[in-house]
C-alpha atoms as a PDB file:
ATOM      1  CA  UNK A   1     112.880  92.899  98.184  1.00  0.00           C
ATOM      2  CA  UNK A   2     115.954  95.029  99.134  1.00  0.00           C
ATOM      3  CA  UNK A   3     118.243  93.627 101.718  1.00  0.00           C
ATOM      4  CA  UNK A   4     120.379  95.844 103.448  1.00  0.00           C
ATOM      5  CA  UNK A   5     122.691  94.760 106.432  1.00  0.00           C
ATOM      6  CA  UNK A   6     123.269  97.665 109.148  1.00  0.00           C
ATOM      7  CA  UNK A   7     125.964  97.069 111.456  1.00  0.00           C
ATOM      8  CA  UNK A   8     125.201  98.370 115.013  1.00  0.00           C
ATOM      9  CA  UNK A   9     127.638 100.485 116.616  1.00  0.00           C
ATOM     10  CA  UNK A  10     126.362 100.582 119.886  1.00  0.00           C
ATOM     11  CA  UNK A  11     123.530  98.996 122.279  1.00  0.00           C
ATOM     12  CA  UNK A  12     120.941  99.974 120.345  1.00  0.00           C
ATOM     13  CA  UNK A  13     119.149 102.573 117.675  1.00  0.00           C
ATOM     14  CA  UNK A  14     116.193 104.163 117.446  1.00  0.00           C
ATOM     15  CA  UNK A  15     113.956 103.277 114.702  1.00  0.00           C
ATOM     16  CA  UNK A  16     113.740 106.557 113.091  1.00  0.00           C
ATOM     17  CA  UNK A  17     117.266 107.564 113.042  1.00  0.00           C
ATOM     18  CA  UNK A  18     117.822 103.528 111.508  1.00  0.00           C
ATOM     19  CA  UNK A  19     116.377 104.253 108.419  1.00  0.00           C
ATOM     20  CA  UNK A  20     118.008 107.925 108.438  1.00  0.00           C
ATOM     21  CA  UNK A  21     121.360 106.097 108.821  1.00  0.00           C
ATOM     22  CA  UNK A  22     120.389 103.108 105.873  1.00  0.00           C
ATOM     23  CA  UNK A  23     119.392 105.942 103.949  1.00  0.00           C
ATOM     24  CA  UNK A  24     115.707 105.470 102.939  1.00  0.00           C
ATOM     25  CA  UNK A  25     114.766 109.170 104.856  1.00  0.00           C
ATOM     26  CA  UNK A  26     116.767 112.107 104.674  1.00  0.00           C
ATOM     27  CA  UNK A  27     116.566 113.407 108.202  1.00  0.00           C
ATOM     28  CA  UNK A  28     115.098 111.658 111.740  1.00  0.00           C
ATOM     29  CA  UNK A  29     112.386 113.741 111.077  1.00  0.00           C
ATOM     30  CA  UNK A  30     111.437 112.334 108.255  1.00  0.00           C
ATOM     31  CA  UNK A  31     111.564 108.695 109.942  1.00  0.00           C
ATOM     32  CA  UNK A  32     109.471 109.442 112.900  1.00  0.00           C
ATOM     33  CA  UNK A  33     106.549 110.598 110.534  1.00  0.00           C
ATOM     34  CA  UNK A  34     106.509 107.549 108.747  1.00  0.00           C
ATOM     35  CA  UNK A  35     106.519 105.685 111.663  1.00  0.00           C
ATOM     36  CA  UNK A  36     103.938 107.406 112.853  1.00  0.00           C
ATOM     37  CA  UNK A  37     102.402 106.454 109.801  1.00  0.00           C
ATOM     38  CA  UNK A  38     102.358 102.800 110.298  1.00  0.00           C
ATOM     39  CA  UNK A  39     104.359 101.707 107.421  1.00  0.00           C
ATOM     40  CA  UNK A  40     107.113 100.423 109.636  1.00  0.00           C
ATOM     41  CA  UNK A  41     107.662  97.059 111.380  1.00  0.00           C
ATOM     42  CA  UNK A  42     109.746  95.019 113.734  1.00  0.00           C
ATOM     43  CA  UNK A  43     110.381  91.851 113.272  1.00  0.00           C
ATOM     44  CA  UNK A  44     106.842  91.446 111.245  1.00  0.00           C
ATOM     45  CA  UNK A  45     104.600  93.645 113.629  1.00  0.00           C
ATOM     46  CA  UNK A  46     103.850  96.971 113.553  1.00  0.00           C
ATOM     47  CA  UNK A  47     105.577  99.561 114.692  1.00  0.00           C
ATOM     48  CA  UNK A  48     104.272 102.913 116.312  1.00  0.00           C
ATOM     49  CA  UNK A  49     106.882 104.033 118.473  1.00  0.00           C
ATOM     50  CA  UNK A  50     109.073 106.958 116.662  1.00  0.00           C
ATOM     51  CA  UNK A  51     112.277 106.783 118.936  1.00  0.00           C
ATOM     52  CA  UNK A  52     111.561 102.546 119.570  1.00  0.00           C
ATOM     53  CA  UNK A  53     115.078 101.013 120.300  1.00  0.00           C
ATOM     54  CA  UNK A  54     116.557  98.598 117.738  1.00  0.00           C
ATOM     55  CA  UNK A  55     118.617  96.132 118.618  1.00  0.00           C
ATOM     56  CA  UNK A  56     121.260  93.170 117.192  1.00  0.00           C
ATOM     57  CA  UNK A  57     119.506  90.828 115.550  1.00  0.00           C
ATOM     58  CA  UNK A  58     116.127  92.493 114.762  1.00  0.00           C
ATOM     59  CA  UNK A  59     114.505  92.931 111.218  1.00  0.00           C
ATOM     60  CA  UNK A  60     112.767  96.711 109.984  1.00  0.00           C
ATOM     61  CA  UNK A  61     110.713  96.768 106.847  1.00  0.00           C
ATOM     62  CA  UNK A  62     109.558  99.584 105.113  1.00  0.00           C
ATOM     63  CA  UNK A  63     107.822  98.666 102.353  1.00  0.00           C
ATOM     64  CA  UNK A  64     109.929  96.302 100.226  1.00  0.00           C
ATOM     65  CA  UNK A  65     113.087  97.033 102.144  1.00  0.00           C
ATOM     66  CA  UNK A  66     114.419  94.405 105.126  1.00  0.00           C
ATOM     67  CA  UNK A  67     116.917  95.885 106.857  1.00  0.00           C
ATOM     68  CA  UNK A  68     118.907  93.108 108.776  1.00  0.00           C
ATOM     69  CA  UNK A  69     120.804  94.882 112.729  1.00  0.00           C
ATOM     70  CA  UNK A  70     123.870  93.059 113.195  1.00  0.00           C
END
């Protein structure tokens, strides 16, 4: 599993532009579709929301990348 550590820069960010930012999507676009496909999670459970706000201390997955808010 890849492990990649995203330091937060503000309250929160939204799911989609997260893994824009870590660099697994190319545009925000791009995140909220697969999103809306289902292969994302929070903290181990599913996540559906597109624009769903991510804060400190929570874990995203897609696929067999963790990517750790701090």
């Amino acid at each position: 599993m890849q492990k990649i550590e995203f330091e937060l820069t503000s309250e929160f960010v939204e799911v989609n532009q997260l893994l824009k930012l870590a660099g697994l999507v190319d545009s925000g676009g791009a995140g909220k579709n697969l999103v809306a496909s289902g292969v994302v999670s929070v903290d181990g459970k599913q996540e559906l929301r597109k624009t769903a706000k991510i804060r400190t201390g929570q874990v995203v997955t897609l696929g067999d990348v963790e990517i750790t808010v701090h």
